[in-house]
PDB file of N, CA and C in Angstrom:
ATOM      1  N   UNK A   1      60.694 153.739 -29.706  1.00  0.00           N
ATOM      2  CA  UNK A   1      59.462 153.287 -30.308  1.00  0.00           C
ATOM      3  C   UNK A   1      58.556 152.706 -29.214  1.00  0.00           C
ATOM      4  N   UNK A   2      57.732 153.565 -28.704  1.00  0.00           N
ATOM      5  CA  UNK A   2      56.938 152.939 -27.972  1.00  0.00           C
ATOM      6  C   UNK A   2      55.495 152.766 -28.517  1.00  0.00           C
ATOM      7  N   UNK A   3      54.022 152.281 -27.119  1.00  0.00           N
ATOM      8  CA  UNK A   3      53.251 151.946 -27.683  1.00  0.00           C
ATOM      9  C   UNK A   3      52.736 153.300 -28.017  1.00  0.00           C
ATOM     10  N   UNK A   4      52.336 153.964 -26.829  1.00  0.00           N
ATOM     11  CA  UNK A   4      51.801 155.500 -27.576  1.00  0.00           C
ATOM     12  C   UNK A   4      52.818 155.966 -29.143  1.00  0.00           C
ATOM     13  N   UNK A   5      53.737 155.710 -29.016  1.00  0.00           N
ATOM     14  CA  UNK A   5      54.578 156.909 -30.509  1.00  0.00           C
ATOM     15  C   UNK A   5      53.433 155.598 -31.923  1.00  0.00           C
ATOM     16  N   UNK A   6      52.996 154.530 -31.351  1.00  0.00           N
ATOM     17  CA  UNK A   6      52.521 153.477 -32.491  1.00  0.00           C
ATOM     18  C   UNK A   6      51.122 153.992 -33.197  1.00  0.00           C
ATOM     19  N   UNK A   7      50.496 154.160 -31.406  1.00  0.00           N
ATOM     20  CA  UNK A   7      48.757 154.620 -31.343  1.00  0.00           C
ATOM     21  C   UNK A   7      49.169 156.234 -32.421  1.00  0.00           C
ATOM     22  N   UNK A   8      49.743 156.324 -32.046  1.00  0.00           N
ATOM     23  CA  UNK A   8      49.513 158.210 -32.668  1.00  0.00           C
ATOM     24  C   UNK A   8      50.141 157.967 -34.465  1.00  0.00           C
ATOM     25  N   UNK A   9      50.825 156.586 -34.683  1.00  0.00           N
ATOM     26  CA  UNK A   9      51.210 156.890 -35.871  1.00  0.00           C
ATOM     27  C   UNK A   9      49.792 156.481 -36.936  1.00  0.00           C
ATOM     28  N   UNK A  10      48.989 155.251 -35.890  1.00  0.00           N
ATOM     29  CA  UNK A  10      47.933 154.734 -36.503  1.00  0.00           C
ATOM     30  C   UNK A  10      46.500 155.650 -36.296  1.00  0.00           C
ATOM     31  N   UNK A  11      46.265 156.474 -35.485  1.00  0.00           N
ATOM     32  CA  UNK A  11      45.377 157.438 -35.277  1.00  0.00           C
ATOM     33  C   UNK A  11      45.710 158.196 -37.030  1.00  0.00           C
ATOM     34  N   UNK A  12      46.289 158.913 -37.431  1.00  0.00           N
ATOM     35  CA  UNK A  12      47.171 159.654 -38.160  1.00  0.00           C
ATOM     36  C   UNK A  12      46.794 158.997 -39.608  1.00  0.00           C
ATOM     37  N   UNK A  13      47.159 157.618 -39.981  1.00  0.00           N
ATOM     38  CA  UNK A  13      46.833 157.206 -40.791  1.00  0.00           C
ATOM     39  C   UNK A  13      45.504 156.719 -41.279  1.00  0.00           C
ATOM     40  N   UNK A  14      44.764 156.587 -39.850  1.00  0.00           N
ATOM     41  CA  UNK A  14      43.290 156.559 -40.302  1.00  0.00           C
ATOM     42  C   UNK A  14      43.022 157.610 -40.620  1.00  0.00           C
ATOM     43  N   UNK A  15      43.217 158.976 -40.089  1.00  0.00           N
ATOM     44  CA  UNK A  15      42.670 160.498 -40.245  1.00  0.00           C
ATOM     45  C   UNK A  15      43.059 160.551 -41.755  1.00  0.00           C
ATOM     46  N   UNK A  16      44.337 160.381 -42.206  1.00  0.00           N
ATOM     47  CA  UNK A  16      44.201 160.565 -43.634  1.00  0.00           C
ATOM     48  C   UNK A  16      43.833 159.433 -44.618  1.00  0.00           C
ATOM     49  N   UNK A  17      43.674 158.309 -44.477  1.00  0.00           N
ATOM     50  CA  UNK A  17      42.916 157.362 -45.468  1.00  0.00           C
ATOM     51  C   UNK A  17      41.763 156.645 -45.374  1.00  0.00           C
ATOM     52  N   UNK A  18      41.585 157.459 -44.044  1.00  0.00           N
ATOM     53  CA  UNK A  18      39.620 156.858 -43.874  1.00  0.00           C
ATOM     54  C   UNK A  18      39.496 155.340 -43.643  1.00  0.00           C
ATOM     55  N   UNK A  19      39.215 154.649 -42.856  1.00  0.00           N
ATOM     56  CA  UNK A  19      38.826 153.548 -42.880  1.00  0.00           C
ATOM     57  C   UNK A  19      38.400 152.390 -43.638  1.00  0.00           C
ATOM     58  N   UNK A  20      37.991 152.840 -44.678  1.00  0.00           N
ATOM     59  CA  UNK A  20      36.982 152.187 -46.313  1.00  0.00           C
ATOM     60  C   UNK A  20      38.453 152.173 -46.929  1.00  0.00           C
ATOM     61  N   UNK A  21      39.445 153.371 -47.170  1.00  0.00           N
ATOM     62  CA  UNK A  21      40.155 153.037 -48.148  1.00  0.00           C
ATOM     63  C   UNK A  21      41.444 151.913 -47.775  1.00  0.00           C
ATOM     64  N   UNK A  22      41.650 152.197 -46.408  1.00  0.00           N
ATOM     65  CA  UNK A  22      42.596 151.233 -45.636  1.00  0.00           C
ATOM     66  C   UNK A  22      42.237 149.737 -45.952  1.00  0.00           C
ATOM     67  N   UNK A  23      40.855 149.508 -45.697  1.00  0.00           N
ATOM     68  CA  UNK A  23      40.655 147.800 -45.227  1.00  0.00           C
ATOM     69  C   UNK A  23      40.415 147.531 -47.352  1.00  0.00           C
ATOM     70  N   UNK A  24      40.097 148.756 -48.353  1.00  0.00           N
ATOM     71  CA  UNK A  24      40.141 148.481 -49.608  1.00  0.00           C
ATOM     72  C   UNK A  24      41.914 147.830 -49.982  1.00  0.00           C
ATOM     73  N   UNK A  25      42.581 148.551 -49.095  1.00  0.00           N
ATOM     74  CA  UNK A  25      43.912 148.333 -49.629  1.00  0.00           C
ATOM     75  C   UNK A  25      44.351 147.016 -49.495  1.00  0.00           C
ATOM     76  N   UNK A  26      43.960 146.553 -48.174  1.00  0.00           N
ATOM     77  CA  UNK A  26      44.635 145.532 -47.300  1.00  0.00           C
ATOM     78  C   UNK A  26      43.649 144.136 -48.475  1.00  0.00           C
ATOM     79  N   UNK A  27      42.178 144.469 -48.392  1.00  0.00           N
ATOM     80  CA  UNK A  27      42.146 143.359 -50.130  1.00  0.00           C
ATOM     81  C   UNK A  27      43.033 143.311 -51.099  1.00  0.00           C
ATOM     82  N   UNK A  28      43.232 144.809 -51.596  1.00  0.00           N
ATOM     83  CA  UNK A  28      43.793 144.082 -53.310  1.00  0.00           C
ATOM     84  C   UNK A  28      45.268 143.898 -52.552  1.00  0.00           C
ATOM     85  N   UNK A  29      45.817 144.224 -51.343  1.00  0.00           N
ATOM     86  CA  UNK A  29      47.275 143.041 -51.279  1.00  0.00           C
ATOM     87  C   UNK A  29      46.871 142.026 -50.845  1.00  0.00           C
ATOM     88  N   UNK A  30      46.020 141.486 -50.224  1.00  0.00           N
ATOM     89  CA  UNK A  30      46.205 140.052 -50.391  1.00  0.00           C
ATOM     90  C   UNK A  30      45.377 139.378 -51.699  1.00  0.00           C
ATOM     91  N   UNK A  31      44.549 140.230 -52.621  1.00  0.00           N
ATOM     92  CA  UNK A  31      44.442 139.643 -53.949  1.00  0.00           C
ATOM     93  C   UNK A  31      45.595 139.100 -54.449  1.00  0.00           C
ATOM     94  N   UNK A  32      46.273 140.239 -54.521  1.00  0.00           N
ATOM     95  CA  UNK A  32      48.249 140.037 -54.893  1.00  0.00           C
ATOM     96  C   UNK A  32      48.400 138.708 -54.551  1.00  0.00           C
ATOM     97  N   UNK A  33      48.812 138.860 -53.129  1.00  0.00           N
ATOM     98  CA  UNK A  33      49.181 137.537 -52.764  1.00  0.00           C
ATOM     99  C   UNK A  33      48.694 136.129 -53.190  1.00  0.00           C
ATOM    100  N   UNK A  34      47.610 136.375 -52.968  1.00  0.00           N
ATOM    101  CA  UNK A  34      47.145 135.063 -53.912  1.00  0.00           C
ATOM    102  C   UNK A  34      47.745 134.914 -55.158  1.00  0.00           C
ATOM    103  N   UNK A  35      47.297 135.641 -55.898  1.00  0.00           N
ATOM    104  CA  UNK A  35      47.463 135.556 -57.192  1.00  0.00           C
ATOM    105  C   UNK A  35      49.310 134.883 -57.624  1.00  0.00           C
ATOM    106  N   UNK A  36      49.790 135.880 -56.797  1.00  0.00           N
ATOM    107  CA  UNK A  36      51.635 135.662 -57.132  1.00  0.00           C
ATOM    108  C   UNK A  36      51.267 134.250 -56.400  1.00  0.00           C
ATOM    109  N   UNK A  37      51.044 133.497 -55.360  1.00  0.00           N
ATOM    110  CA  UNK A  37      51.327 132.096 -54.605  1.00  0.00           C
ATOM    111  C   UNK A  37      50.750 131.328 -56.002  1.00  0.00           C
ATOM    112  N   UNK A  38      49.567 131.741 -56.433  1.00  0.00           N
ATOM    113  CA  UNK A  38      48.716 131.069 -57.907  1.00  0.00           C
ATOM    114  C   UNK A  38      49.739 130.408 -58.600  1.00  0.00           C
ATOM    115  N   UNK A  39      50.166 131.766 -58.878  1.00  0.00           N
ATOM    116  CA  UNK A  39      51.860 131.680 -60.388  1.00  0.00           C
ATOM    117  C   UNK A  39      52.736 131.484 -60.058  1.00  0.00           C
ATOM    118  N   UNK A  40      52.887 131.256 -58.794  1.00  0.00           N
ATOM    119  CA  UNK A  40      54.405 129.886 -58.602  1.00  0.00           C
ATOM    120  C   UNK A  40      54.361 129.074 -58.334  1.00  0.00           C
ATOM    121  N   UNK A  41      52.952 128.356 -57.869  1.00  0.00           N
ATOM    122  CA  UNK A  41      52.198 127.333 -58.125  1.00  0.00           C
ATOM    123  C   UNK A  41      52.538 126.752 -59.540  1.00  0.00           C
ATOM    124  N   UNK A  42      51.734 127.329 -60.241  1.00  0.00           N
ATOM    125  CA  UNK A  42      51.566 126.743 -61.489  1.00  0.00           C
ATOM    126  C   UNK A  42      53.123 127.380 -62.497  1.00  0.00           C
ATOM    127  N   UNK A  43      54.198 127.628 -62.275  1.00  0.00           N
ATOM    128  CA  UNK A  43      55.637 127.834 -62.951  1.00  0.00           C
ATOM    129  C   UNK A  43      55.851 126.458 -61.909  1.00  0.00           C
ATOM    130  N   UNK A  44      55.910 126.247 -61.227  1.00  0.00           N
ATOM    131  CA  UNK A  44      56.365 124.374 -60.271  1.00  0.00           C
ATOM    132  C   UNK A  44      55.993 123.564 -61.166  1.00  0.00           C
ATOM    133  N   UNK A  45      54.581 123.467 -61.460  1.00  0.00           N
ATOM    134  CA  UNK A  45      53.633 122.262 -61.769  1.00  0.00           C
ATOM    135  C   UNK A  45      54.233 122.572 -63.433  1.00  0.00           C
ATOM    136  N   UNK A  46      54.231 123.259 -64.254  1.00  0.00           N
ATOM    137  CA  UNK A  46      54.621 123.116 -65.780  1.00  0.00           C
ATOM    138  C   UNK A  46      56.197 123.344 -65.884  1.00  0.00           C
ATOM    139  N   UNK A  47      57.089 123.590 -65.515  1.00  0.00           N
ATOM    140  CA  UNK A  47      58.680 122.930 -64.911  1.00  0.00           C
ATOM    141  C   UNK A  47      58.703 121.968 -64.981  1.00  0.00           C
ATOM    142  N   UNK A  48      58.079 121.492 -63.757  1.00  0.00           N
ATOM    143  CA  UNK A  48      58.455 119.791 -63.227  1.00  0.00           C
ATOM    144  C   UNK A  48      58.115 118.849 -64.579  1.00  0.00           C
ATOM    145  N   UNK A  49      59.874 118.018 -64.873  1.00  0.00           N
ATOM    146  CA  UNK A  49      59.428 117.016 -65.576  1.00  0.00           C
ATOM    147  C   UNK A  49      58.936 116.201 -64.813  1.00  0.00           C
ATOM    148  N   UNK A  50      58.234 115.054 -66.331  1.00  0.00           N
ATOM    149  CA  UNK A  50      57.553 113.940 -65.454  1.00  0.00           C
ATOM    150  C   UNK A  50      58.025 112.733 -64.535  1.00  0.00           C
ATOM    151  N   UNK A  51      57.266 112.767 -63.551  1.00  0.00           N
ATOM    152  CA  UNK A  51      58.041 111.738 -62.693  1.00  0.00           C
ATOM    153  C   UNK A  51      58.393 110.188 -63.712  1.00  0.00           C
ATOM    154  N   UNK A  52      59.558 109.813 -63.120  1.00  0.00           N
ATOM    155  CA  UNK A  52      59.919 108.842 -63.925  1.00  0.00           C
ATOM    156  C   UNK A  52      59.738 107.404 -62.906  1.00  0.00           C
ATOM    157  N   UNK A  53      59.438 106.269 -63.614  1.00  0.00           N
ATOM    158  CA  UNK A  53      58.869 105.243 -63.056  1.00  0.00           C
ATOM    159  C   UNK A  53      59.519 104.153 -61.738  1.00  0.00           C
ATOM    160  N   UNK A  54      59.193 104.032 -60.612  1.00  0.00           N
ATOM    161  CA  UNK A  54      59.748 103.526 -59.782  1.00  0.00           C
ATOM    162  C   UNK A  54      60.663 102.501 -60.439  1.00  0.00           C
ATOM    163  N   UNK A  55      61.968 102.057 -59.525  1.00  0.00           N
ATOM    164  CA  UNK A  55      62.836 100.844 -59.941  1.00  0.00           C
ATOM    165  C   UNK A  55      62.622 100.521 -58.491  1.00  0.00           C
ATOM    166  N   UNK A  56      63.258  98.745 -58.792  1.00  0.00           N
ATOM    167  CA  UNK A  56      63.655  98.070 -57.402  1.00  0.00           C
ATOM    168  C   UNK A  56      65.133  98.233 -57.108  1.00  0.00           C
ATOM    169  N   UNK A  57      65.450  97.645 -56.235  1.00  0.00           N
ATOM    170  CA  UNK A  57      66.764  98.030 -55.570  1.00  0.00           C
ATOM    171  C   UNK A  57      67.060  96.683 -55.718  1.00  0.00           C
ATOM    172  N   UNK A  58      68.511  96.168 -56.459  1.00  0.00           N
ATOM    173  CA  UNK A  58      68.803  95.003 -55.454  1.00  0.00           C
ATOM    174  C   UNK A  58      70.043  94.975 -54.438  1.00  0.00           C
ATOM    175  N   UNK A  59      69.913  94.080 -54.025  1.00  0.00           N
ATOM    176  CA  UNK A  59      70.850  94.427 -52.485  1.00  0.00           C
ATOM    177  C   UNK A  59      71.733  93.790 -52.824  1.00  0.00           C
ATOM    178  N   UNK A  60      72.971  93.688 -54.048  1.00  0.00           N
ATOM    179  CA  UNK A  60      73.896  93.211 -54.326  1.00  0.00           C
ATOM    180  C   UNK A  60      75.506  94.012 -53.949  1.00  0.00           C
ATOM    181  N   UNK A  61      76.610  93.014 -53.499  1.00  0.00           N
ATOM    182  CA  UNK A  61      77.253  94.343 -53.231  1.00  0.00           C
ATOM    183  C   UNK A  61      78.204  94.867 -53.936  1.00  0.00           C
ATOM    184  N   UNK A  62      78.560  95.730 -54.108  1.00  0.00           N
ATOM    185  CA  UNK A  62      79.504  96.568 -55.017  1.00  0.00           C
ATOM    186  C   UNK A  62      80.965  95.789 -55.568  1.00  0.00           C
ATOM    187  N   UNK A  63      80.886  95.898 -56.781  1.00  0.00           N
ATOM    188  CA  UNK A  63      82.199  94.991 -56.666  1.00  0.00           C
ATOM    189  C   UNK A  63      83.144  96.308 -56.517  1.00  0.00           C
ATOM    190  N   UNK A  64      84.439  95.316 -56.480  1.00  0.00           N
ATOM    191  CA  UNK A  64      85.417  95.872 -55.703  1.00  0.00           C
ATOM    192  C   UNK A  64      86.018  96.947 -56.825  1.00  0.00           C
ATOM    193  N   UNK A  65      86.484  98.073 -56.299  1.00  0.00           N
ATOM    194  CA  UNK A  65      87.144  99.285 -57.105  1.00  0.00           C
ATOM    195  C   UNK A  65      88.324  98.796 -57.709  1.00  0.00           C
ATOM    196  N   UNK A  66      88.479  99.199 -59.354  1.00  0.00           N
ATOM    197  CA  UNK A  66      89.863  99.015 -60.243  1.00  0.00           C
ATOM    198  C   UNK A  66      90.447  99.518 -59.963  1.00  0.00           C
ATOM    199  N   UNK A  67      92.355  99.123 -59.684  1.00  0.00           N
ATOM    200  CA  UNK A  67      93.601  99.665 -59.643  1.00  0.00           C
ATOM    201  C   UNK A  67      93.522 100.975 -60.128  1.00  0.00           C
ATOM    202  N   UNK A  68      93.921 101.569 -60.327  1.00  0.00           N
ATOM    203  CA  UNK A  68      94.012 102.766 -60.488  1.00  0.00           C
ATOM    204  C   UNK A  68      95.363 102.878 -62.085  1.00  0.00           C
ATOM    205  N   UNK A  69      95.192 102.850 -63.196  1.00  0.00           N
ATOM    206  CA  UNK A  69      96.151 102.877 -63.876  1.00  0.00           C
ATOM    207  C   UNK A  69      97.486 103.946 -64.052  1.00  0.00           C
ATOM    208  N   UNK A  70      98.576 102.653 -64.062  1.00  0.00           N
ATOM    209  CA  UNK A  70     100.101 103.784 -63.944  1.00  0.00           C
ATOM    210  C   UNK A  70      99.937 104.543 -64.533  1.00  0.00           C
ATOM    211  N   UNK A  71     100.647 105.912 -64.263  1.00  0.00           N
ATOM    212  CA  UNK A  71     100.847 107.014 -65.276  1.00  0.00           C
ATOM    213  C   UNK A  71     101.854 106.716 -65.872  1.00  0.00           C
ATOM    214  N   UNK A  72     101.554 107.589 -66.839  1.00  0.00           N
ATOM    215  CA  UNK A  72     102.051 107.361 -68.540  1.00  0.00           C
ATOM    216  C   UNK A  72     103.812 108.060 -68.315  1.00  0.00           C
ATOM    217  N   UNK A  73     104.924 107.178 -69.017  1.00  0.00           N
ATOM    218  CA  UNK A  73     106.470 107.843 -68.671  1.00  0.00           C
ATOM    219  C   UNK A  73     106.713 108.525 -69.964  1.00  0.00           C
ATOM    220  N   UNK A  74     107.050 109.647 -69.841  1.00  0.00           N
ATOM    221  CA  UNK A  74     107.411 110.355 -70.920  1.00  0.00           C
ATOM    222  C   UNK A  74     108.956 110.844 -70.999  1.00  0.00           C
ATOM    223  N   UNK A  75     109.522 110.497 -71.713  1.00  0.00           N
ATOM    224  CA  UNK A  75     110.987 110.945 -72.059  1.00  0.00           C
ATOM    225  C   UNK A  75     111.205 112.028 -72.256  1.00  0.00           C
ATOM    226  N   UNK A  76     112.311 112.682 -71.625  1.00  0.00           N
ATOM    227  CA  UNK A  76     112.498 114.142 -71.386  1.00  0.00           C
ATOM    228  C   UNK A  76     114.114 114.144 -72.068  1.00  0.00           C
ATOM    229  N   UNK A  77     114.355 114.794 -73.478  1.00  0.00           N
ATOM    230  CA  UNK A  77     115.811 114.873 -73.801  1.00  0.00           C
ATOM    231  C   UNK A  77     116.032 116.322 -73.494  1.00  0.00           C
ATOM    232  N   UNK A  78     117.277 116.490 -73.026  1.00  0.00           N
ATOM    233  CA  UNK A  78     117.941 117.922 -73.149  1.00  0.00           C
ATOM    234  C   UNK A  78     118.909 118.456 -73.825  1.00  0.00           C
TER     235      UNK A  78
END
């Protein structure tokens, strides 16, 4: 892939879509684009629940973690 094999692929494509219809194209995709960035824009903004109201923090410290309770003995007859 060099630069000439590039020039000759873009020579080629102007010869068959004319100049007018090329730079027509290259609008309605970035109409597109807009439009799709628009609508995931606005699928974010009507998603998002509402923010919920700041709290304070207090700087108290954790009390200490509960024992862990024995497991349960179950009788096994044979």
């Amino acid at each position: 892939m060099s630069l000439t094999h590039w020039l000759v692929v873009a020579v080629l494509v102007l010869l068959l879509f004319g100049r007018g219809k090329i730079s027509d194209l290259m609008g309605d995709v970035a109409k597109g684009i807009k439009s799709f960035k628009k609508g995931m824009a606005d699928d974010e903004t009507a998603d998002a629940p509402p923010a919920a109201p700041a709290r304070t923090i207090d700087h108290q410290p954790a009390p200490p973690p509960a024992a862990a309770p024995a497991p349960e003995r179950t009788e096994v007859r044979s």
